[in-house]
Protein backbone atom coordinates (compact mmCIF):
# COMPACT_ATOMS: atom_id res chain seq x y z
CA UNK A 1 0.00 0.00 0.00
CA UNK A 2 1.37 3.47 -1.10
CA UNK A 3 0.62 6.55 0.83
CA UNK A 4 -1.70 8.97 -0.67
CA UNK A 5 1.02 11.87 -1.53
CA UNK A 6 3.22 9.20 -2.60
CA UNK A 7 2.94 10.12 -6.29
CA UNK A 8 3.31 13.91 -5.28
CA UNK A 9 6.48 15.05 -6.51
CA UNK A 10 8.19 17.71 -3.92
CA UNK A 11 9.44 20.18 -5.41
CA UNK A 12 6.55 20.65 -8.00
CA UNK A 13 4.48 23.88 -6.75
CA UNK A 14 2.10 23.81 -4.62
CA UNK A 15 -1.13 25.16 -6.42
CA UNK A 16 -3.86 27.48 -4.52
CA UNK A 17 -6.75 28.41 -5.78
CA UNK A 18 -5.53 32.08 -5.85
CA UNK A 19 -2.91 31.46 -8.30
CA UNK A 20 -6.06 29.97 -10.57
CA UNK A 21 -5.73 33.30 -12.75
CA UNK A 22 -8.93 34.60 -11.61
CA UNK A 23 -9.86 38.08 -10.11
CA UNK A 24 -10.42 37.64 -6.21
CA UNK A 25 -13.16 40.41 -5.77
CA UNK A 26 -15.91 41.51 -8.08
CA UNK A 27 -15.96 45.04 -9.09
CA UNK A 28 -17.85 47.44 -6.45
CA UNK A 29 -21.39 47.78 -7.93
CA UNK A 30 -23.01 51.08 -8.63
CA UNK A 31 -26.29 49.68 -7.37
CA UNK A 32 -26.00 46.63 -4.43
CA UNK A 33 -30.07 46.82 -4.62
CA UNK A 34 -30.49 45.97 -7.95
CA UNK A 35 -27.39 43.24 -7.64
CA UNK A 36 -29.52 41.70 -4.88
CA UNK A 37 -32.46 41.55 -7.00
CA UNK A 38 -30.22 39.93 -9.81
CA UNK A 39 -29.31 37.44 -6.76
CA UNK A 40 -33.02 36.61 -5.77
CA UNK A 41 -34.42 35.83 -9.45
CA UNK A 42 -31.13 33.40 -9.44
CA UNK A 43 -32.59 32.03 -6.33
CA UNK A 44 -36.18 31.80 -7.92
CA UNK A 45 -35.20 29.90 -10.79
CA UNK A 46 -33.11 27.21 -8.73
CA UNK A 47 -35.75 26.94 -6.57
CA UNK A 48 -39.12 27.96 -7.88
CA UNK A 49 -41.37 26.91 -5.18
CA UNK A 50 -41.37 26.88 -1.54
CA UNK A 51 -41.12 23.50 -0.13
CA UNK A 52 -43.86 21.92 1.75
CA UNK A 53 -43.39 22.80 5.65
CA UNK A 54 -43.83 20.24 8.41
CA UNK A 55 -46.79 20.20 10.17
CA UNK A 56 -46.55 21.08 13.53
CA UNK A 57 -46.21 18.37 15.87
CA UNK A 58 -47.94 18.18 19.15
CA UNK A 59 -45.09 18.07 22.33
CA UNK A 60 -42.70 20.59 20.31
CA UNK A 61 -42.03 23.57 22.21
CA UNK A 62 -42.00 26.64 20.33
CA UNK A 63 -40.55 29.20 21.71
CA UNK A 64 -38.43 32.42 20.03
């Protein structure tokens, strides 16, 4: 049995996902309302329906 970073050869670099040649912040937005909007019709169309809720069952405690 060979250990798991047996194949790894040392003194190739060690690759983060910063170094993956993409930007690390999005460009400040000149409207955050309107980008959370943009979020919440993403959010629709993944999920277009609420789900079904439990009914509540008797012994629970409910309490805020």
């Amino acid at each position: 049995m060979t250990k798991p970073d047996a194949n790894i050869d040392s003194d190739a670099p060690v690759i983060l996902v910063a170094d993956g040649g993409l930007p690390q912040a999005l460009p400040p937005s000149a409207d955050p309302i309107a980008d959370w909007l943009d979020l919440m019709d993403v959010v629709e169309a993944l999920c277009p329906e609420w789900p079904v809720p439990e009914p509540p069952r008797p012994g629970w405690v409910y309490r805020l």
